[in-house]
C-alpha atoms as a PDB file:
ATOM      1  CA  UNK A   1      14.412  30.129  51.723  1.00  0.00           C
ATOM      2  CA  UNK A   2      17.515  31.699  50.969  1.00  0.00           C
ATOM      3  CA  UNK A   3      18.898  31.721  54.407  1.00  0.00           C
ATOM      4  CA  UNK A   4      18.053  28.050  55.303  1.00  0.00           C
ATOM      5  CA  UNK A   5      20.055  26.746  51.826  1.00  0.00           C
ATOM      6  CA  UNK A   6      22.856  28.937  52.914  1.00  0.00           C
ATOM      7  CA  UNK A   7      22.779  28.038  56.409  1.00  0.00           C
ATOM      8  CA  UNK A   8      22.790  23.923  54.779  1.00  0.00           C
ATOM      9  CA  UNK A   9      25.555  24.943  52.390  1.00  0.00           C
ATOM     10  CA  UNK A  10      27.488  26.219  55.430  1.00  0.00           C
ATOM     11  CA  UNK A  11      26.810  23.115  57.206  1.00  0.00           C
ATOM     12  CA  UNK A  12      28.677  20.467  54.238  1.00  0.00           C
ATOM     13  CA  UNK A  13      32.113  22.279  55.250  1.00  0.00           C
ATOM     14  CA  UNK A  14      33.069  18.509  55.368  1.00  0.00           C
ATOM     15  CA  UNK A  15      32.308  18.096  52.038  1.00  0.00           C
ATOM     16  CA  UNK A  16      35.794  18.437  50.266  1.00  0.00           C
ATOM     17  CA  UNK A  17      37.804  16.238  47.939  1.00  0.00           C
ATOM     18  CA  UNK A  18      40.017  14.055  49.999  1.00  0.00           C
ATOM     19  CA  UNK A  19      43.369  13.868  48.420  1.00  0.00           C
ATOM     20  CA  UNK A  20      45.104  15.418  45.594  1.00  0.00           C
ATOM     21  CA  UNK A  21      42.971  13.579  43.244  1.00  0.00           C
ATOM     22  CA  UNK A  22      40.577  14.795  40.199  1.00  0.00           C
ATOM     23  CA  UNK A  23      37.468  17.070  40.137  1.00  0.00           C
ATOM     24  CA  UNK A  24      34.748  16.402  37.559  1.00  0.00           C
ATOM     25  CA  UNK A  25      31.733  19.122  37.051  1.00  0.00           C
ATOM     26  CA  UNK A  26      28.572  17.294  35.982  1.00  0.00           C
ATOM     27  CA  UNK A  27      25.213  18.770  35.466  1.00  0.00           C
ATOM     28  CA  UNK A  28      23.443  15.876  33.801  1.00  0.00           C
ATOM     29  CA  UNK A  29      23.832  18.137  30.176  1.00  0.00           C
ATOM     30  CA  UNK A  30      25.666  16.289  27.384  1.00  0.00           C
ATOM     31  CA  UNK A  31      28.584  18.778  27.226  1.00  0.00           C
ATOM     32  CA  UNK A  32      29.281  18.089  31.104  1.00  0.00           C
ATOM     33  CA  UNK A  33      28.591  13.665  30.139  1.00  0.00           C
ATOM     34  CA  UNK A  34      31.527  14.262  27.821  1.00  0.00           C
ATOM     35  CA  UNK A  35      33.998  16.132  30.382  1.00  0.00           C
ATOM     36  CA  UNK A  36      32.821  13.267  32.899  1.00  0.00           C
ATOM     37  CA  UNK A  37      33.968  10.498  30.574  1.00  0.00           C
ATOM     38  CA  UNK A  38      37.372  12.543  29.546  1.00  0.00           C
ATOM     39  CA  UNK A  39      37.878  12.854  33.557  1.00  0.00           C
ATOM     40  CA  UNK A  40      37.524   9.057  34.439  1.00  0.00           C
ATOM     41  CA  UNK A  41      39.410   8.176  31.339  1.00  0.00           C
ATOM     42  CA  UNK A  42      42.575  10.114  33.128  1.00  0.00           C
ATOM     43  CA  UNK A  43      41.556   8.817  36.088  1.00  0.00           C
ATOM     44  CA  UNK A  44      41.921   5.208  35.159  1.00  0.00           C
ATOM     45  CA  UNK A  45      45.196   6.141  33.335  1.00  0.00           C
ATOM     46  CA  UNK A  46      46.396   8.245  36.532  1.00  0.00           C
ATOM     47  CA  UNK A  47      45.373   5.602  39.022  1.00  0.00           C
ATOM     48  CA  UNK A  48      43.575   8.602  40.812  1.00  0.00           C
ATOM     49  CA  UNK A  49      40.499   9.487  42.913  1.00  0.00           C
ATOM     50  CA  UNK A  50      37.364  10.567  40.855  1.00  0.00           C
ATOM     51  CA  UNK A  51      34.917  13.337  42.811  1.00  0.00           C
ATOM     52  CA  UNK A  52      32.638  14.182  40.843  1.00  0.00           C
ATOM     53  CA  UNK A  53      30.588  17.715  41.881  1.00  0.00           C
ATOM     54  CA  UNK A  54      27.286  19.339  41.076  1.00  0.00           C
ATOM     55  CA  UNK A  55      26.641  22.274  42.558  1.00  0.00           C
ATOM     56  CA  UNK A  56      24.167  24.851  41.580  1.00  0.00           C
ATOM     57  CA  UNK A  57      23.668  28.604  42.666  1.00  0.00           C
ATOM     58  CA  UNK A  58      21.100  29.197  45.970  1.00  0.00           C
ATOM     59  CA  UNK A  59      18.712  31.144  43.962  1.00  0.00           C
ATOM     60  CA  UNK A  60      18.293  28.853  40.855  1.00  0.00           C
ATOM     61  CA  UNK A  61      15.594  26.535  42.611  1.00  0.00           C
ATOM     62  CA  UNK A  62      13.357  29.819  43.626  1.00  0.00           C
ATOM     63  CA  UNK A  63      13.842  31.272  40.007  1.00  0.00           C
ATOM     64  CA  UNK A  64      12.391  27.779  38.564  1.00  0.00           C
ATOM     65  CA  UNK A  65       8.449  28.380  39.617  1.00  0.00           C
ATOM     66  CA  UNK A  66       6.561  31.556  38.638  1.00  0.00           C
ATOM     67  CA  UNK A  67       4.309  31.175  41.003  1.00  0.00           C
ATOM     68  CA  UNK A  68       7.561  31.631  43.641  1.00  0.00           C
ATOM     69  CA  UNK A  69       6.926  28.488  45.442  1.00  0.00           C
ATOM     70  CA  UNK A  70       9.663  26.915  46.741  1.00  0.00           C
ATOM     71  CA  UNK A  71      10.963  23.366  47.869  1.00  0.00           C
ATOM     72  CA  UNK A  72      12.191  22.923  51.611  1.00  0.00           C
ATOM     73  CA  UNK A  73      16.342  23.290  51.716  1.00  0.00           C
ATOM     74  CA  UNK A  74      16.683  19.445  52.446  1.00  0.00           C
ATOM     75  CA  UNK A  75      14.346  18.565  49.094  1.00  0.00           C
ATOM     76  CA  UNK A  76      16.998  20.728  47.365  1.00  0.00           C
ATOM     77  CA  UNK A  77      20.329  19.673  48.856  1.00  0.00           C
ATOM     78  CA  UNK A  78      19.351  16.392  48.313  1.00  0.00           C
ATOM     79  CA  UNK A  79      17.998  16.688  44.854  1.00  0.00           C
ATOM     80  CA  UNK A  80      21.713  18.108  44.261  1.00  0.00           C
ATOM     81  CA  UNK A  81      23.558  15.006  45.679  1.00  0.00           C
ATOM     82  CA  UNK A  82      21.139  13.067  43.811  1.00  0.00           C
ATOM     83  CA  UNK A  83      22.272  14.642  40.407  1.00  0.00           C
ATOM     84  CA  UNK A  84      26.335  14.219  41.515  1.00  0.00           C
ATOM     85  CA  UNK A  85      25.640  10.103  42.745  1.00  0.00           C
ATOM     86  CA  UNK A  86      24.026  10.124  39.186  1.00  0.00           C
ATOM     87  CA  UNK A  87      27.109  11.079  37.760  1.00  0.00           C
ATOM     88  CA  UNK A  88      29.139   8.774  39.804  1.00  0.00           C
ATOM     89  CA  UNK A  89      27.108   6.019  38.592  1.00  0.00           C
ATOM     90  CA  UNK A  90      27.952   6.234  35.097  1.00  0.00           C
ATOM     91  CA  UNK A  91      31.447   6.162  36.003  1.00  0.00           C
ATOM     92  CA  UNK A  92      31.370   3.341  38.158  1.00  0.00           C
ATOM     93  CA  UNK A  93      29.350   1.502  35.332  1.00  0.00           C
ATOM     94  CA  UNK A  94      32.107   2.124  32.645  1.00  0.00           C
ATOM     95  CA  UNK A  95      35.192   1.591  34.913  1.00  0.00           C
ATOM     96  CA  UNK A  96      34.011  -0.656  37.797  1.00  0.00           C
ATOM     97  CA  UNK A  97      37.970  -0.114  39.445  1.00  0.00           C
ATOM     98  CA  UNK A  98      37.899   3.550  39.729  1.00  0.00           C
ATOM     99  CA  UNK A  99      37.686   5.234  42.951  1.00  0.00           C
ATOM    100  CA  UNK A 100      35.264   7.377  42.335  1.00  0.00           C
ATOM    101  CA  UNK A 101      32.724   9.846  45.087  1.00  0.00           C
ATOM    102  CA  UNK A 102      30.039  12.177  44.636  1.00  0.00           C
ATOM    103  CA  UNK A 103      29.657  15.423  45.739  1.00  0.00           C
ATOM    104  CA  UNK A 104      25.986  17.847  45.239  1.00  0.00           C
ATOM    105  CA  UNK A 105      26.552  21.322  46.660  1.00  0.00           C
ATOM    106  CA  UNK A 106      24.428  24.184  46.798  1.00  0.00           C
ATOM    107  CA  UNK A 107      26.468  27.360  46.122  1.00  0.00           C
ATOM    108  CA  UNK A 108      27.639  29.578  43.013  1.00  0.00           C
ATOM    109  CA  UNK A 109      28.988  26.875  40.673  1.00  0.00           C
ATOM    110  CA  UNK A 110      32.615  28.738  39.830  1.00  0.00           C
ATOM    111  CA  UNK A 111      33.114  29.542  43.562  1.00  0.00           C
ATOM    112  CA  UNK A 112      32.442  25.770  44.788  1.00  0.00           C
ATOM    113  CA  UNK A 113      35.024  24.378  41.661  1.00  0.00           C
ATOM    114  CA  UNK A 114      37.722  27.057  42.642  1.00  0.00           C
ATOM    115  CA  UNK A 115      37.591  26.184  46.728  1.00  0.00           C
ATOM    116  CA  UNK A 116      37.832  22.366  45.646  1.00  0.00           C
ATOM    117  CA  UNK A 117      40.705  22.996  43.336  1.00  0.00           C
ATOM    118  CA  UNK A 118      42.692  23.623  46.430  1.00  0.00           C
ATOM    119  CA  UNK A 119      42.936  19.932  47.504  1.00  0.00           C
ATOM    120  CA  UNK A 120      42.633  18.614  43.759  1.00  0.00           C
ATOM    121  CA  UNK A 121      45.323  17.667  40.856  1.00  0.00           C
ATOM    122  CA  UNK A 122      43.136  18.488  38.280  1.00  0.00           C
ATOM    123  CA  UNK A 123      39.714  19.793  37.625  1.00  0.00           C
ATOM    124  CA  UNK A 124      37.699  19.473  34.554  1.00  0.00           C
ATOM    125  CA  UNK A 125      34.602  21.027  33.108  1.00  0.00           C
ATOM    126  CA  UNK A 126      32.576  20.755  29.874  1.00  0.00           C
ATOM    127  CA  UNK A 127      31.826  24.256  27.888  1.00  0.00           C
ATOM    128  CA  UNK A 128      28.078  24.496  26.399  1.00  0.00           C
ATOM    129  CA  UNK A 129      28.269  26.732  23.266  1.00  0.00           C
ATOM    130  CA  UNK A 130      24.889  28.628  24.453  1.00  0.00           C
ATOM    131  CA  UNK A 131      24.225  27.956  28.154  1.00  0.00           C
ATOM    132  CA  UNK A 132      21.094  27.656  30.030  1.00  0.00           C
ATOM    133  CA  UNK A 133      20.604  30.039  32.915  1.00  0.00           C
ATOM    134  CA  UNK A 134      21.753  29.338  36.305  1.00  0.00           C
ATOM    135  CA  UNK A 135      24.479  26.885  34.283  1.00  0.00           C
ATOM    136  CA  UNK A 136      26.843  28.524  32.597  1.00  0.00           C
ATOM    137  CA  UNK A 137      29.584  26.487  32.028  1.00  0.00           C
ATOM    138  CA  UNK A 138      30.891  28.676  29.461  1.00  0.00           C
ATOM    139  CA  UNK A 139      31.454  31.311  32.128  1.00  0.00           C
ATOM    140  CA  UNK A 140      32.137  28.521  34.751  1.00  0.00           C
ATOM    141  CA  UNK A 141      34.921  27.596  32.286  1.00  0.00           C
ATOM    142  CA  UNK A 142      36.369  30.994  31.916  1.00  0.00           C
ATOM    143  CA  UNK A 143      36.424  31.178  35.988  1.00  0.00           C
ATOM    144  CA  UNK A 144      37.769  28.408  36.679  1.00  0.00           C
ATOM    145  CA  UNK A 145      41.085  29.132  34.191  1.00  0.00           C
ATOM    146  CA  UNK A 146      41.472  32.618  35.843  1.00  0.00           C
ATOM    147  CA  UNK A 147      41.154  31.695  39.287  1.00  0.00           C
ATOM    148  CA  UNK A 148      41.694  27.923  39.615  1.00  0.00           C
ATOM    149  CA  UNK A 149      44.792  26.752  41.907  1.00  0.00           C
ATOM    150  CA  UNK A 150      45.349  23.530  39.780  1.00  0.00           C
ATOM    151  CA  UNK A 151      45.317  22.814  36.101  1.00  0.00           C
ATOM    152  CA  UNK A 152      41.723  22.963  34.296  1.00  0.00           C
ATOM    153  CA  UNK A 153      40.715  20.787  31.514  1.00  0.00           C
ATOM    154  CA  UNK A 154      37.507  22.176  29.856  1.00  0.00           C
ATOM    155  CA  UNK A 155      36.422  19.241  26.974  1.00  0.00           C
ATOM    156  CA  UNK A 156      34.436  20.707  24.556  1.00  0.00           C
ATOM    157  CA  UNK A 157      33.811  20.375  20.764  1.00  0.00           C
ATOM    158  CA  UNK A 158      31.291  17.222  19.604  1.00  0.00           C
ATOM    159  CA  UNK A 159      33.512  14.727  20.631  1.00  0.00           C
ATOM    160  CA  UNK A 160      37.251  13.900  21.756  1.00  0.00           C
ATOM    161  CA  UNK A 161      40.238  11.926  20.575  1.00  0.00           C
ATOM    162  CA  UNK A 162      41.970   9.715  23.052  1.00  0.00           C
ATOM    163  CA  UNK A 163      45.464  11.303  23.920  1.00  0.00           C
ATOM    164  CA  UNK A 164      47.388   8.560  22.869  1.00  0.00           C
ATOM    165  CA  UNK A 165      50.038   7.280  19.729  1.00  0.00           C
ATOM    166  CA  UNK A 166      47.706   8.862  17.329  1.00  0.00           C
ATOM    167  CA  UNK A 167      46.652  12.270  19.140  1.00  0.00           C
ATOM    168  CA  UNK A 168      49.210  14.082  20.626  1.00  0.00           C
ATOM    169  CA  UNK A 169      49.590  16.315  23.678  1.00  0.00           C
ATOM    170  CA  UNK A 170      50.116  19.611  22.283  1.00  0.00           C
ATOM    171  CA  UNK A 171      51.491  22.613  23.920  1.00  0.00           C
ATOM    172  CA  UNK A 172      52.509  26.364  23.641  1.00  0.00           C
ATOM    173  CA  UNK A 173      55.629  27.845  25.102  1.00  0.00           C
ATOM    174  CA  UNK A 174      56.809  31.238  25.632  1.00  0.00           C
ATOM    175  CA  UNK A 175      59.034  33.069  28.135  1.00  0.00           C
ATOM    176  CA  UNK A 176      56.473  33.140  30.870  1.00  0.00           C
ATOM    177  CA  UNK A 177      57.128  30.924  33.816  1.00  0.00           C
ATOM    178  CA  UNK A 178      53.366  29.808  33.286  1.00  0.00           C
ATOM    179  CA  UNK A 179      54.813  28.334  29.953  1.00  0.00           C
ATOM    180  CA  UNK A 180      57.420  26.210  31.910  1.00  0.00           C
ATOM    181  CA  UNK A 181      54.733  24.989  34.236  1.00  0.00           C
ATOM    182  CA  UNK A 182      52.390  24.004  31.594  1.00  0.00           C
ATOM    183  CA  UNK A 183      55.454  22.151  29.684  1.00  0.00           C
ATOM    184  CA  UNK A 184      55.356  20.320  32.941  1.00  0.00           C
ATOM    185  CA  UNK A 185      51.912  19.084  32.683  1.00  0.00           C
ATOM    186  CA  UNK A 186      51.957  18.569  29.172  1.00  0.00           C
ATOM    187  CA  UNK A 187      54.697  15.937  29.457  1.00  0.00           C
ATOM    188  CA  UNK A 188      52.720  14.639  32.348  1.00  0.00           C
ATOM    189  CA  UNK A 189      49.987  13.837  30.524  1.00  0.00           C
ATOM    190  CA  UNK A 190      51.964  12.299  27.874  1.00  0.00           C
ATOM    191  CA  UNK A 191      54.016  10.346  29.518  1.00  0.00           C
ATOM    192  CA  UNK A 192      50.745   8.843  31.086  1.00  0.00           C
ATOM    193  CA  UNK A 193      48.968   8.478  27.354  1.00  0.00           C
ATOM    194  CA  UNK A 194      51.986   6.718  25.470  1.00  0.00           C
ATOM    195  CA  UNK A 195      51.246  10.105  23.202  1.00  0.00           C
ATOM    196  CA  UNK A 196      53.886  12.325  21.740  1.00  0.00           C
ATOM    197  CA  UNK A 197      54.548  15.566  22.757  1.00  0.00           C
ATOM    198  CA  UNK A 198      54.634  18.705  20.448  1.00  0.00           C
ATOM    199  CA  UNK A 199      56.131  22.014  21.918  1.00  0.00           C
ATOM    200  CA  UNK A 200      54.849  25.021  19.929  1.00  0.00           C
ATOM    201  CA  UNK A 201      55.782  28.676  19.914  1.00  0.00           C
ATOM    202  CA  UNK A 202      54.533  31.138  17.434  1.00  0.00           C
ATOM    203  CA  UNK A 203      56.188  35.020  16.307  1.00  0.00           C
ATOM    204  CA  UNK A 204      55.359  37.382  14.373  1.00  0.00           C
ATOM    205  CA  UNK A 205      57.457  40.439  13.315  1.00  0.00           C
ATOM    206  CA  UNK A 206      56.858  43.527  15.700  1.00  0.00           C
ATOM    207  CA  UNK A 207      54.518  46.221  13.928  1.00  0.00           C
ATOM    208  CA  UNK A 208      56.372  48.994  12.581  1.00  0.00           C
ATOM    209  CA  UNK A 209      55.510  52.606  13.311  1.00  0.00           C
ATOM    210  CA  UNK A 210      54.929  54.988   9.571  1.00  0.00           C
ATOM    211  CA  UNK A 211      58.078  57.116  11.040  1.00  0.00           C
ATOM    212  CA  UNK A 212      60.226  54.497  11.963  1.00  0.00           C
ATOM    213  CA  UNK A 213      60.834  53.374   8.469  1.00  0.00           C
ATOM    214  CA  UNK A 214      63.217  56.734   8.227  1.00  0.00           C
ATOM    215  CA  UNK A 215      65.205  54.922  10.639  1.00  0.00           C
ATOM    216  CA  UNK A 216      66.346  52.347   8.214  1.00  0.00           C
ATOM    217  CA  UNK A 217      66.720  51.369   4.521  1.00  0.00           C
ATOM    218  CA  UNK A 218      63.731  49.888   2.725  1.00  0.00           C
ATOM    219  CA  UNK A 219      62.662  46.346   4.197  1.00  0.00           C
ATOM    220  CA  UNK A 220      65.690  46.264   6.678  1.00  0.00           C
ATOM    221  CA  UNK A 221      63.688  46.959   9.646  1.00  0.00           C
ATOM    222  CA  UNK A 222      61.438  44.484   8.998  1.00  0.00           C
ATOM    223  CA  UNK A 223      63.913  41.897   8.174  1.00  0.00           C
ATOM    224  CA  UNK A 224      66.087  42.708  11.348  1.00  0.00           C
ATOM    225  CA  UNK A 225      63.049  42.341  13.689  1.00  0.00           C
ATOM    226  CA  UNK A 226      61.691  39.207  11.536  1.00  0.00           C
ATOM    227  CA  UNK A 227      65.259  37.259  12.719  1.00  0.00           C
ATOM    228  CA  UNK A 228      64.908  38.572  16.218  1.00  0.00           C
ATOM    229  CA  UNK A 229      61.326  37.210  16.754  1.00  0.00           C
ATOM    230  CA  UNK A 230      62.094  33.757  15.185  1.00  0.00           C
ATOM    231  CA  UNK A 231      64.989  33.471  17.152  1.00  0.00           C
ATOM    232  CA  UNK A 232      63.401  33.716  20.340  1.00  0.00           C
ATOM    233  CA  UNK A 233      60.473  31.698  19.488  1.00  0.00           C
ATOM    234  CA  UNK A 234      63.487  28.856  19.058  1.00  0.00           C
ATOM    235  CA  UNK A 235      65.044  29.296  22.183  1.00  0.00           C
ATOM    236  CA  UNK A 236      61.843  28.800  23.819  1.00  0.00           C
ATOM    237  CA  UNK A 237      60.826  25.549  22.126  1.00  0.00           C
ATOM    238  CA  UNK A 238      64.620  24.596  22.617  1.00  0.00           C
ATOM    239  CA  UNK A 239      64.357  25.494  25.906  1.00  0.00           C
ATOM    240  CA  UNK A 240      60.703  23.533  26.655  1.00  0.00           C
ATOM    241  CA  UNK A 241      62.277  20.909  25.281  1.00  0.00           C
ATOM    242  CA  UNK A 242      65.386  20.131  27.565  1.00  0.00           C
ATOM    243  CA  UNK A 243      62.878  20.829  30.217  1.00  0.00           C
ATOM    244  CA  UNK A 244      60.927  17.653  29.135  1.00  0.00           C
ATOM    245  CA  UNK A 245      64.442  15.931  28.303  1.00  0.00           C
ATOM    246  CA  UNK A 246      65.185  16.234  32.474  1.00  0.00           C
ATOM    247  CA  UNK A 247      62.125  15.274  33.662  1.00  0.00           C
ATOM    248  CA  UNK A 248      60.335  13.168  31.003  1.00  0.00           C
ATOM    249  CA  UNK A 249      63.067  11.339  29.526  1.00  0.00           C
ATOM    250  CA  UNK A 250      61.039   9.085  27.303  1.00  0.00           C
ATOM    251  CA  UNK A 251      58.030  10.986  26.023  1.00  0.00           C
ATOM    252  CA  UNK A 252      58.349  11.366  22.151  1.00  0.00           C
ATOM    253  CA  UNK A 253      58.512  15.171  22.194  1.00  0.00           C
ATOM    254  CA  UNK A 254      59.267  17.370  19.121  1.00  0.00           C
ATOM    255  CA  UNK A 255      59.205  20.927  18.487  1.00  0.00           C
ATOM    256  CA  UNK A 256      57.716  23.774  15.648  1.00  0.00           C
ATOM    257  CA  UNK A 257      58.292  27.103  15.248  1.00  0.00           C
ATOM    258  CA  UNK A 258      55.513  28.937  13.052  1.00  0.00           C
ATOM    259  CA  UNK A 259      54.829  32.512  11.804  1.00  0.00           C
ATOM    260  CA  UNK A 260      51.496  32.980  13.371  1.00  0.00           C
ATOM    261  CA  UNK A 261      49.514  34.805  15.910  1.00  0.00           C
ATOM    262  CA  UNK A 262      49.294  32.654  18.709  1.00  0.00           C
ATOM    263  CA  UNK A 263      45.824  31.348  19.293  1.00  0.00           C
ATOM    264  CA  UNK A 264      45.736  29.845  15.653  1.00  0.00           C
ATOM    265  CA  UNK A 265      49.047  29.109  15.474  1.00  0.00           C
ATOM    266  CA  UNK A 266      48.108  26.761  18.580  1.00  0.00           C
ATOM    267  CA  UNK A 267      44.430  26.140  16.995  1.00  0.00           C
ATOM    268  CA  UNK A 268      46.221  24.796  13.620  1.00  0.00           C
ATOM    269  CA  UNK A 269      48.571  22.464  15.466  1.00  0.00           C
ATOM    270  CA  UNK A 270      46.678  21.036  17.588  1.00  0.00           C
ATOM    271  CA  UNK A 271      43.978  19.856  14.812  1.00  0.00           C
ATOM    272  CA  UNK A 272      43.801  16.194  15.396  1.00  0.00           C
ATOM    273  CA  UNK A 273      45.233  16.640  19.057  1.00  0.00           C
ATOM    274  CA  UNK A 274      44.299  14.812  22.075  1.00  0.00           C
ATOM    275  CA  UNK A 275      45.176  17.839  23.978  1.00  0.00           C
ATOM    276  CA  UNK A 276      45.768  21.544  24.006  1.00  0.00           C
ATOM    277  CA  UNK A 277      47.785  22.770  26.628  1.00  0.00           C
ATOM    278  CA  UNK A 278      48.336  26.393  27.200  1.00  0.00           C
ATOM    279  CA  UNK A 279      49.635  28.600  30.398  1.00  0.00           C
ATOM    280  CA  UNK A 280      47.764  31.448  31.684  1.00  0.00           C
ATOM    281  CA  UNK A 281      49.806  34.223  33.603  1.00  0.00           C
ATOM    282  CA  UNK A 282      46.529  35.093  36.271  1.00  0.00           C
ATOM    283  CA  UNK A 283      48.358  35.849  39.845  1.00  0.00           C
ATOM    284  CA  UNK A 284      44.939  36.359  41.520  1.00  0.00           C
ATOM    285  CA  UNK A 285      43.573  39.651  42.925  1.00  0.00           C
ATOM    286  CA  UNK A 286      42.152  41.822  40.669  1.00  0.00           C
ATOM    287  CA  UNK A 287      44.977  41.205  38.158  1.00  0.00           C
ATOM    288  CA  UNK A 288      43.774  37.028  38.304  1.00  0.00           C
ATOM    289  CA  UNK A 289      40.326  38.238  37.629  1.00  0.00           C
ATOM    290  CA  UNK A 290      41.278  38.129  33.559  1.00  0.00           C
ATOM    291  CA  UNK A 291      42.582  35.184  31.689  1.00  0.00           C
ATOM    292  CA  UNK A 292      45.491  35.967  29.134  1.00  0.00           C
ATOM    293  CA  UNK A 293      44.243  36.596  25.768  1.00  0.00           C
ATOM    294  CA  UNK A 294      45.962  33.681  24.312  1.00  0.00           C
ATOM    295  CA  UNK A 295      44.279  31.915  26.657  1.00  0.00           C
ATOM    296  CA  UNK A 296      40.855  33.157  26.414  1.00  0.00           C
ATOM    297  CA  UNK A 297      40.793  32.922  22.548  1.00  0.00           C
ATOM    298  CA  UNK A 298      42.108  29.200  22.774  1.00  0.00           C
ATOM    299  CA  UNK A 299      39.496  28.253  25.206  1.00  0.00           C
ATOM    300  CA  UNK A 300      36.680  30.422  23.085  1.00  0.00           C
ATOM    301  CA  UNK A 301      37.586  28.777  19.971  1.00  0.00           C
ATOM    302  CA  UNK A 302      39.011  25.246  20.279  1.00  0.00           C
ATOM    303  CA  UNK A 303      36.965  22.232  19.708  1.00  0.00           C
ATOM    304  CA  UNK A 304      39.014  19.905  21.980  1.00  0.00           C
ATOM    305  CA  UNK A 305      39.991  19.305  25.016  1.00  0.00           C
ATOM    306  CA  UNK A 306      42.086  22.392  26.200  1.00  0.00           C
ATOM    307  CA  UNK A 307      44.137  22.586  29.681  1.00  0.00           C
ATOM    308  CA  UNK A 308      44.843  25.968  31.148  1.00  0.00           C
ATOM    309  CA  UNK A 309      47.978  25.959  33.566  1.00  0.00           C
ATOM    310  CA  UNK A 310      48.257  28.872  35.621  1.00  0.00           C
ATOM    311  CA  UNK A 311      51.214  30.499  37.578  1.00  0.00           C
ATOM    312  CA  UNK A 312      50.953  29.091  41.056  1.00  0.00           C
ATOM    313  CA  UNK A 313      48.842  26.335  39.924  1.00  0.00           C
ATOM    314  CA  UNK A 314      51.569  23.693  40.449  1.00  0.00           C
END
């Protein structure tokens, strides 16, 4: 059974977004409904191509029967493309003008969603809090911001805000050249939404070693290194924001600078946001196989919408 599913998957090599267009993961859950509706909404906005993919690991449908029974290859394949047209049709019923194609795939779910991030602009998932097995979109998630080689959007929380006026596009900046690239798509976005733009970088003093306070009178230390931190946390948000002066000329963007750790500085902003937009500094290989910590805690704790930008991604 395995073999012949392989052997089918093998045979859809055709089966590819066309286009630098967007990638939607559906699965028919309601966490996956809600990335589906956030993808055609920036489709319509974006005057882009819709795919929308299901695809499901080979040995799912011989885990589902105890009795180890198993459908032919074609029932499954096609009970795959089935669930992806399904998907397609509740785009096509709430914008009738969108371009939008399905795609049903059997293969590891992370895999299939990196390969077709290759030809895509922007690929988005939902994240289910506790997953079912065989569909982990949590971990799906996770992949896909390590290893994808265009921006990911994973929508999660109850429900979104529109980006727009009244929710903002929110990103963070640092130093990292991820940072400029996700200032990039950030103003993107905005510039697409009517929504304002608000550049964020956090500091925090650097932790002082017991001996080094012989180094230097009472409190000075900490003061000196205080100054330093803040400083370049303004440079970078300075910095972000002639970036988006160049190329973005009239998004609404405006800057803070807060004493924070990073993820909740970010987290704290961003309540009420449209958008979250963060970079990631994966470079593939082994080093690609981790997301930054920033990152990771954003996506882990967030309860919007949340774009990961790698390096190279662009």
């Amino acid at each position: 059974m395995t073999d012949l599913i392989e052997r089918e998957t093998r045979a859809r090599a055709s089966e590819k977004p066309s286009g630098r267009g967007i990638v939607a993961g559906y699965d028919e859950t309601p966490e996956s409904e809600l990335a589906l509706r956030w993808a055609a909404e920036r489709a319509l906005a974006l005057g882009r191509r819709l795919t929308v993919v299901y695809a499901v690991d080979p040995l799912v449908p011989l885990r589902a029967r105890s009795d180890r029974s198993a459908a032919s290859p074609q029932a499954v394949h096609r009970a795959v493309r089935e669930v992806a047209g399904r998907g397609a049709e509740l785009v096509r019923h709430a914008h009738p003008t969108i371009d939008v194609r399905s795609i049903g795939v059997v293969g590891p779910p992370s895999a299939e969603l990196v390969a077709m991030s290759e030809d895509a602009e922007l690929v988005v998932v939902g994240r289910r809090r506790s997953a079912r097995s065989g569909a982990n979109l949590g971990s799906i998630s996770f992949a896909l911001g390590a290893h994808s080689r265009c921006p990911v959007v994973v929508v999660q929380g109850d429900g979104h805000a529109t980006i727009g006026p009244e929710h903002p596009v929110v990103v963070g900046v640092d130093t990292s050249r991820s940072a400029r690239r996700a200032v990039s798509f950030a103003a993107g976005v905005a510039a697409a939404s009517d929504a304002d733009l608000v550049i964020v970088s956090t500091w925090t003093p650097a932790e002082m070693e017991p001996w080094m306070s012989r180094l230097w009178p009472l409190g000075q230390a900490d003061a000196t290194g205080g100054v330093a931190d803040r400083g370049r946390a303004e440079d970078c948000v300075a910095e972000a924001l002639a970036q988006v002066r160049r190329t973005h000329p009239h998004v609404r963007a405006s800057t803070r600078t807060l004493r924070a750790e990073a993820d909740q500085g970010l987290l704290t902003t961003a309540a009420g946001a449209g958008l979250l937009v963060v970079g990631s500094r994966g470079r593939g290989g082994f080093v690609g196989l981790l997301l930054g910590s920033v990152s990771r805690a954003v996506l882990r704790l967030a309860d919007l919408p949340v774009a990961v930008v790698r390096n190279g991604s662009l």
